[in-house]
PDB file of N, CA and C in Angstrom:
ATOM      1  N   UNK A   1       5.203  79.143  39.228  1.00  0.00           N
ATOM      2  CA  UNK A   1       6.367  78.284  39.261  1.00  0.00           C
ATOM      3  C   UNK A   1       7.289  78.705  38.134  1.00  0.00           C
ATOM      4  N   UNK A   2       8.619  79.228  38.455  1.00  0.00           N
ATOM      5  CA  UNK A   2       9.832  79.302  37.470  1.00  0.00           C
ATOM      6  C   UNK A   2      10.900  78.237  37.421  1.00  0.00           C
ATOM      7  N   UNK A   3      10.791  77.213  36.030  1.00  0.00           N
ATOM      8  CA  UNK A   3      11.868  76.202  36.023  1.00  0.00           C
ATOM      9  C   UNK A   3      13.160  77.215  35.284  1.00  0.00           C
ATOM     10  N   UNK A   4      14.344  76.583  36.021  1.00  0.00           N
ATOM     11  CA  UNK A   4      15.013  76.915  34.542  1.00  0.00           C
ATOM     12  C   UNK A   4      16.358  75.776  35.188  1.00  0.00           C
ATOM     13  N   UNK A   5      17.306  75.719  33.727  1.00  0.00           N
ATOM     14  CA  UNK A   5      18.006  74.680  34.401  1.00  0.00           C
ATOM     15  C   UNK A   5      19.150  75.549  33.553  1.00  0.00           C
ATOM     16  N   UNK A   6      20.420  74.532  33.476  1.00  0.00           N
ATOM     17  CA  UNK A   6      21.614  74.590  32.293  1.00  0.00           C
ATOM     18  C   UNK A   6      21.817  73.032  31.729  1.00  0.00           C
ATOM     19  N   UNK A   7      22.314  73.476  30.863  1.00  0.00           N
ATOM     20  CA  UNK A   7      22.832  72.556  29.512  1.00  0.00           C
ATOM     21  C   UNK A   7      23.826  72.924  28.968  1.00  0.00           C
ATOM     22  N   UNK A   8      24.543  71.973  27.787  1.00  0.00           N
ATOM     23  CA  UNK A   8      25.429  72.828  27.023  1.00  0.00           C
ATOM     24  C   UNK A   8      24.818  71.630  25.970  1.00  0.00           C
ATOM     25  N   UNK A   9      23.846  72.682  24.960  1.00  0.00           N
ATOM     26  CA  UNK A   9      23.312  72.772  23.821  1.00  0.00           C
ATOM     27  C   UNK A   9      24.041  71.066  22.463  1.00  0.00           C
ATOM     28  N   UNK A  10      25.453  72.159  22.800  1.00  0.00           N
ATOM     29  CA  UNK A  10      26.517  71.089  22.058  1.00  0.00           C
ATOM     30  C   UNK A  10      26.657  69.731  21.836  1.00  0.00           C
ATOM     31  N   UNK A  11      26.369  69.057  23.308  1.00  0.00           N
ATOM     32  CA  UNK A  11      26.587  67.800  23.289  1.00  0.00           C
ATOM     33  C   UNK A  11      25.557  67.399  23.122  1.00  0.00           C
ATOM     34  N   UNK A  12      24.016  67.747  23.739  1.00  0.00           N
ATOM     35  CA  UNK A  12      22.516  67.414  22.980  1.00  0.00           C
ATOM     36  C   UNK A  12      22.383  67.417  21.639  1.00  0.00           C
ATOM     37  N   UNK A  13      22.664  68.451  20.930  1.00  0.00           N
ATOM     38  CA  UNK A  13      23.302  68.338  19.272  1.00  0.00           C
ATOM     39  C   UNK A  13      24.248  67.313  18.813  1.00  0.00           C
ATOM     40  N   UNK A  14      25.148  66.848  19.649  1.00  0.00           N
ATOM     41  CA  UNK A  14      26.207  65.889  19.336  1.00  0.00           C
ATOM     42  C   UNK A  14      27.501  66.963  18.313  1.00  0.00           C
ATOM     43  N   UNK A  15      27.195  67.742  18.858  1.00  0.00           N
ATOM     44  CA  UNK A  15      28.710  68.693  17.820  1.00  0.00           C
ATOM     45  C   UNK A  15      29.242  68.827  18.301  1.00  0.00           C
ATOM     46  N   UNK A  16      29.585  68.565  20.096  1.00  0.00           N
ATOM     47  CA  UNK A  16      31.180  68.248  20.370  1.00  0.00           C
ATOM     48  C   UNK A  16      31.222  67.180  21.151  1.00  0.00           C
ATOM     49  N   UNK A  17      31.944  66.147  21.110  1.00  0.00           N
ATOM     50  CA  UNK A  17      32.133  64.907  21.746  1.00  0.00           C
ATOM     51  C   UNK A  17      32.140  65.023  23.541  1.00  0.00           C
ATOM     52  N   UNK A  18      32.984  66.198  23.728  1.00  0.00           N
ATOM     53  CA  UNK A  18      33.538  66.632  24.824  1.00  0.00           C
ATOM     54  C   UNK A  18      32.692  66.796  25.719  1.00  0.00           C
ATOM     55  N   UNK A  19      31.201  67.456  25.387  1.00  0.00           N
ATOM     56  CA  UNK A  19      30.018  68.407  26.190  1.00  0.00           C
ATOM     57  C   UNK A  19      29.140  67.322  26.581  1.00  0.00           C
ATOM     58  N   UNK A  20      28.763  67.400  27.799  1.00  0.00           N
ATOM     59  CA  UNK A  20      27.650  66.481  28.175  1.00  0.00           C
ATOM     60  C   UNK A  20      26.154  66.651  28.091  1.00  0.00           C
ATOM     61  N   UNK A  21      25.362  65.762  27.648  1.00  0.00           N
ATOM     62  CA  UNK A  21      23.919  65.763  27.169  1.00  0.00           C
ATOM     63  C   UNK A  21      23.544  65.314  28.418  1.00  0.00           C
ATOM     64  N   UNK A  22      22.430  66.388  28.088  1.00  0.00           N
ATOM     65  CA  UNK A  22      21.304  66.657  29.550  1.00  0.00           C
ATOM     66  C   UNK A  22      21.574  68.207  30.551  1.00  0.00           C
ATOM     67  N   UNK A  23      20.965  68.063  31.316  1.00  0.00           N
ATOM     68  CA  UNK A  23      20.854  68.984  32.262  1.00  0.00           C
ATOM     69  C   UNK A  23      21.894  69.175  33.203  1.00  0.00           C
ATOM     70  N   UNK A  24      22.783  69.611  33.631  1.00  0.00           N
ATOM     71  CA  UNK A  24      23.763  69.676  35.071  1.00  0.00           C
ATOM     72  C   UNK A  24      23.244  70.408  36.080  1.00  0.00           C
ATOM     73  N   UNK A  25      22.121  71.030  35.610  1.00  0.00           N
ATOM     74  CA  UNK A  25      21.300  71.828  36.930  1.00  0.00           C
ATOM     75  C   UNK A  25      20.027  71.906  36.824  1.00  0.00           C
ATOM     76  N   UNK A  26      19.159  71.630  37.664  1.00  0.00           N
ATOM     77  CA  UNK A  26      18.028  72.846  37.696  1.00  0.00           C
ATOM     78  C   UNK A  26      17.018  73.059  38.776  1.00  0.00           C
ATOM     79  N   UNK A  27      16.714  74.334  38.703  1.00  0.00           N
ATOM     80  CA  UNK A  27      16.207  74.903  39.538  1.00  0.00           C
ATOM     81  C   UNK A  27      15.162  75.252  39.645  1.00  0.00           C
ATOM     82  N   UNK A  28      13.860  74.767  40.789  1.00  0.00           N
ATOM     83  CA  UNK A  28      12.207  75.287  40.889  1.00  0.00           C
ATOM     84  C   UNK A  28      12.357  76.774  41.784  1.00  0.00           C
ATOM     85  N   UNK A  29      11.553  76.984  41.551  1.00  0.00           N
ATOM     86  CA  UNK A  29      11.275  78.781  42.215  1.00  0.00           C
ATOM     87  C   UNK A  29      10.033  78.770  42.242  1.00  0.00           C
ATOM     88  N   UNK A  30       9.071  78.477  43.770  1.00  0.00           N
ATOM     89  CA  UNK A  30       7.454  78.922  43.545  1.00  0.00           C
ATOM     90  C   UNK A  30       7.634  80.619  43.967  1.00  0.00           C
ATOM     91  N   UNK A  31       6.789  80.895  43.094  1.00  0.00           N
ATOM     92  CA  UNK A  31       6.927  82.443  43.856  1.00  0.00           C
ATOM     93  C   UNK A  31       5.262  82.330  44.379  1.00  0.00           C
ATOM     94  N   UNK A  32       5.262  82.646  45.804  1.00  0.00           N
ATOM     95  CA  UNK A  32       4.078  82.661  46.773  1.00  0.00           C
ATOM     96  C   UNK A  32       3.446  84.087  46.798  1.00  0.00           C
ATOM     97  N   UNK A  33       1.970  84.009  47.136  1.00  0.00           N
ATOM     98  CA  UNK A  33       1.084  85.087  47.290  1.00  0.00           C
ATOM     99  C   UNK A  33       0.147  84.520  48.455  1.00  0.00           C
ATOM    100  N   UNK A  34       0.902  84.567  49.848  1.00  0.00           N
ATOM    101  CA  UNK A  34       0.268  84.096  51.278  1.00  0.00           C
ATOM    102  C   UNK A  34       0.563  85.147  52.322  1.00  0.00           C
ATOM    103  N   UNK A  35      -0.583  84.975  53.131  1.00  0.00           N
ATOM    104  CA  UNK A  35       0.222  85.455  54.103  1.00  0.00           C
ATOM    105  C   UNK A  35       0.322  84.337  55.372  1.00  0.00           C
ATOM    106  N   UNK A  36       0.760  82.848  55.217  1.00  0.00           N
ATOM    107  CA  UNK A  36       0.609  82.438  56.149  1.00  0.00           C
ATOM    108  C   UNK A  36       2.093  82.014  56.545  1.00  0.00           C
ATOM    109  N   UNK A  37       2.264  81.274  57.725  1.00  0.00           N
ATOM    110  CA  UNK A  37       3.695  81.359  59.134  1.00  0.00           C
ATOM    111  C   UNK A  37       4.577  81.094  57.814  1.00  0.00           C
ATOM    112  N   UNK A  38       5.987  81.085  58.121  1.00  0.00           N
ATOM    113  CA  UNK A  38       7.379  80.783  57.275  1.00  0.00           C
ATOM    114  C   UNK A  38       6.767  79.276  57.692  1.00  0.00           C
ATOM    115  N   UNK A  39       6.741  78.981  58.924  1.00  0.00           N
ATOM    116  CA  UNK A  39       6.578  77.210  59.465  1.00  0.00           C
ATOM    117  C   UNK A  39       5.863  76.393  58.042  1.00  0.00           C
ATOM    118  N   UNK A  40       4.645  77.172  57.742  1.00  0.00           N
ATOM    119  CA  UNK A  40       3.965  76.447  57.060  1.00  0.00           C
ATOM    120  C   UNK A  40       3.931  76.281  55.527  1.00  0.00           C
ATOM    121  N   UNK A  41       4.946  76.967  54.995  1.00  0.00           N
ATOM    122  CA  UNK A  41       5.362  77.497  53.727  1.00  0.00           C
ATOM    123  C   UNK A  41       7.175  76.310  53.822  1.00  0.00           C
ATOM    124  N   UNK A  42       7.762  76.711  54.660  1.00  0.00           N
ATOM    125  CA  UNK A  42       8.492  75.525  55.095  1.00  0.00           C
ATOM    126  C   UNK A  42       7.779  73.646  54.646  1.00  0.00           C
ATOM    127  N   UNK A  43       6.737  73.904  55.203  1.00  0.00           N
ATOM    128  CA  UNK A  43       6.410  72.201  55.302  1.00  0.00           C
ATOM    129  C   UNK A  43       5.755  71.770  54.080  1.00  0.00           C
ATOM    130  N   UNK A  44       5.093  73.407  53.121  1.00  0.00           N
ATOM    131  CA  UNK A  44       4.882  73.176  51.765  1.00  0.00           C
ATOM    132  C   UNK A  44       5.860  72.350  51.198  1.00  0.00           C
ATOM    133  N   UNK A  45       7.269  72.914  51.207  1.00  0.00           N
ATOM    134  CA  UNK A  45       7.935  72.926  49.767  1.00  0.00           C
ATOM    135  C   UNK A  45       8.390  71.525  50.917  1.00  0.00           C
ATOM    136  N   UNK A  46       8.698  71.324  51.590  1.00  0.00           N
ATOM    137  CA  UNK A  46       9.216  69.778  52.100  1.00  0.00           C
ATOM    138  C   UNK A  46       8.298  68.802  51.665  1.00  0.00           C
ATOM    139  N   UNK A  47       7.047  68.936  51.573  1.00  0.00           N
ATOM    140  CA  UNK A  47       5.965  68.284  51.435  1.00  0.00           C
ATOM    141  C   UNK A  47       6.115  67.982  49.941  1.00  0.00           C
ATOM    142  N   UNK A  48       6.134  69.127  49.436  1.00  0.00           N
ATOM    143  CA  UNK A  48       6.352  69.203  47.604  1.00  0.00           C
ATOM    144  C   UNK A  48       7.620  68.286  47.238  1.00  0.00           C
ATOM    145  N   UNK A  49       8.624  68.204  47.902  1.00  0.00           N
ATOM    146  CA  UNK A  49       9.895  67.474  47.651  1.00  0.00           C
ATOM    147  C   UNK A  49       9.450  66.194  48.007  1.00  0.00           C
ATOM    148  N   UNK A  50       8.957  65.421  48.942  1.00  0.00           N
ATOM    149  CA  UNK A  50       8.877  64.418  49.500  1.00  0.00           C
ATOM    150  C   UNK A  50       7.870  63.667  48.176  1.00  0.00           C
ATOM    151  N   UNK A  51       6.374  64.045  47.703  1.00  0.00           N
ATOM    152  CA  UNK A  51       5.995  63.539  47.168  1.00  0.00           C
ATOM    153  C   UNK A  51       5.983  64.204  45.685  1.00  0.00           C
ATOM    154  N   UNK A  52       6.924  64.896  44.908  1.00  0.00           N
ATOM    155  CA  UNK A  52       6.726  64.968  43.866  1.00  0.00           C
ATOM    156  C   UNK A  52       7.220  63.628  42.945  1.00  0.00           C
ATOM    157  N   UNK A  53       6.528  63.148  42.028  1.00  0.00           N
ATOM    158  CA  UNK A  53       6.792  62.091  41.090  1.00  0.00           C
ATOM    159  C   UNK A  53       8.483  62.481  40.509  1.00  0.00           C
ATOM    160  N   UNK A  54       7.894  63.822  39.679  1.00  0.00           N
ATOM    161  CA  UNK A  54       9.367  64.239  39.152  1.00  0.00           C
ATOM    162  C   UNK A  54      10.213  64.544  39.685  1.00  0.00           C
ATOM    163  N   UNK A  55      10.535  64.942  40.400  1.00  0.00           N
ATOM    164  CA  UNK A  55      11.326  65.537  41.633  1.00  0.00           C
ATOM    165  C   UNK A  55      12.441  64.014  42.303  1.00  0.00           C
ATOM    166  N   UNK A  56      11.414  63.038  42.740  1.00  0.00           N
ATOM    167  CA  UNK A  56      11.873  61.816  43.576  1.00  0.00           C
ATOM    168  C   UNK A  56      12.705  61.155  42.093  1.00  0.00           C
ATOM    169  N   UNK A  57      11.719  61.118  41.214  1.00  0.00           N
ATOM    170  CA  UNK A  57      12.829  60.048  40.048  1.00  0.00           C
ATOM    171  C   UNK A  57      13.752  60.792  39.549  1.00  0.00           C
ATOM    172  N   UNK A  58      13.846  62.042  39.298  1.00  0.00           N
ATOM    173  CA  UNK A  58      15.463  62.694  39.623  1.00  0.00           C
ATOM    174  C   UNK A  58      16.524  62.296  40.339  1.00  0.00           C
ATOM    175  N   UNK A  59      16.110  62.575  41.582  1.00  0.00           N
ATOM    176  CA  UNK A  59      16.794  62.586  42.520  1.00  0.00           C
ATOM    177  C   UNK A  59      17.494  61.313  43.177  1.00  0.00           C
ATOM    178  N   UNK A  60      16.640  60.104  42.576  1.00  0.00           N
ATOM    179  CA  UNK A  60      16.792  59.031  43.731  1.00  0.00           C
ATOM    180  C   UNK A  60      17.752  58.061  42.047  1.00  0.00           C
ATOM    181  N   UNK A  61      18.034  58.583  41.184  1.00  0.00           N
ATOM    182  CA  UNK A  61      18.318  58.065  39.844  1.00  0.00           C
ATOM    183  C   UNK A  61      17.548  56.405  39.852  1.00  0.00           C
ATOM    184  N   UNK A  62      16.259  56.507  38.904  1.00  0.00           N
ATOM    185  CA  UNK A  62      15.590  55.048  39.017  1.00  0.00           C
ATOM    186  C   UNK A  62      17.151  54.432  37.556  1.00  0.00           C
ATOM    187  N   UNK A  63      16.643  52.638  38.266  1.00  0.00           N
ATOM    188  CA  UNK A  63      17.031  51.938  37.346  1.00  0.00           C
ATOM    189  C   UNK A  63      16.715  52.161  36.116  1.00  0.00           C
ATOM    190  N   UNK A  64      17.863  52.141  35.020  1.00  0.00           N
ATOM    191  CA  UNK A  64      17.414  52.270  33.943  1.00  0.00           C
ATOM    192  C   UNK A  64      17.813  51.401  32.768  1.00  0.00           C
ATOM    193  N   UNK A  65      17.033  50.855  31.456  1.00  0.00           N
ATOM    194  CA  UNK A  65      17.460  50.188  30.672  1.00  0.00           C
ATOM    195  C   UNK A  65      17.562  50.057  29.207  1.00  0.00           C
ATOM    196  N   UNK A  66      18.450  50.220  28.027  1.00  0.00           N
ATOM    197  CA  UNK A  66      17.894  50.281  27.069  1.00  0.00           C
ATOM    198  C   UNK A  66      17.983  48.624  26.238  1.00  0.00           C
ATOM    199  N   UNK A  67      17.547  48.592  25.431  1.00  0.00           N
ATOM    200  CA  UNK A  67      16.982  47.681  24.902  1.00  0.00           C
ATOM    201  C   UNK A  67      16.535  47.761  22.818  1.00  0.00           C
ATOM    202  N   UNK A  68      17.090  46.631  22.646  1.00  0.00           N
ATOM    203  CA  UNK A  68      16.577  46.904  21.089  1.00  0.00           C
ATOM    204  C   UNK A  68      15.921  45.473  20.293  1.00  0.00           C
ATOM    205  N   UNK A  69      15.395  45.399  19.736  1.00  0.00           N
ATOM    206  CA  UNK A  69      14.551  44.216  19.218  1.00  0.00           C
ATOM    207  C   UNK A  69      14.321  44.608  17.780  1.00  0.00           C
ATOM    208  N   UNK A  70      14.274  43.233  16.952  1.00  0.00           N
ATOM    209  CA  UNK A  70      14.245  43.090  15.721  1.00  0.00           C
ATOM    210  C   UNK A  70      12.945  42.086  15.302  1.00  0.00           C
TER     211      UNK A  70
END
């Protein structure tokens, strides 16, 4: 498995107001060693999308909240 995503460094640092913190992309890459149908390599990575944990709370943006207490 190859992750890689983009960022701009800057605004995670907070050294320019302008740049946004976090990720704007990223991208999985399995690289396979099969020899079985495209069909079934197909229903892998659908399968992999459907139930990955990380993948779904990406994607589906969960509710979120912050909170502070004294």
């Amino acid at each position: 498995v190859e992750a890689e995503g983009d960022l701009d460094f800057r605004g995670t640092l907070g050294v320019a107001k302008d740049a946004p913190v976090g990720f704007r992309a990223i991208r999985l890459n399995f690289n396979l060693d099969t020899a079985e149908p495209q069909e079934r390599v197909d229903s892998l990575l659908k399968l992999t999308e459907r139930y990955c944990v990380v993948f779904q709370t990406i994607s589906q943006k969960p509710e979120l909240t912050v909170s502070a207490r004294r």
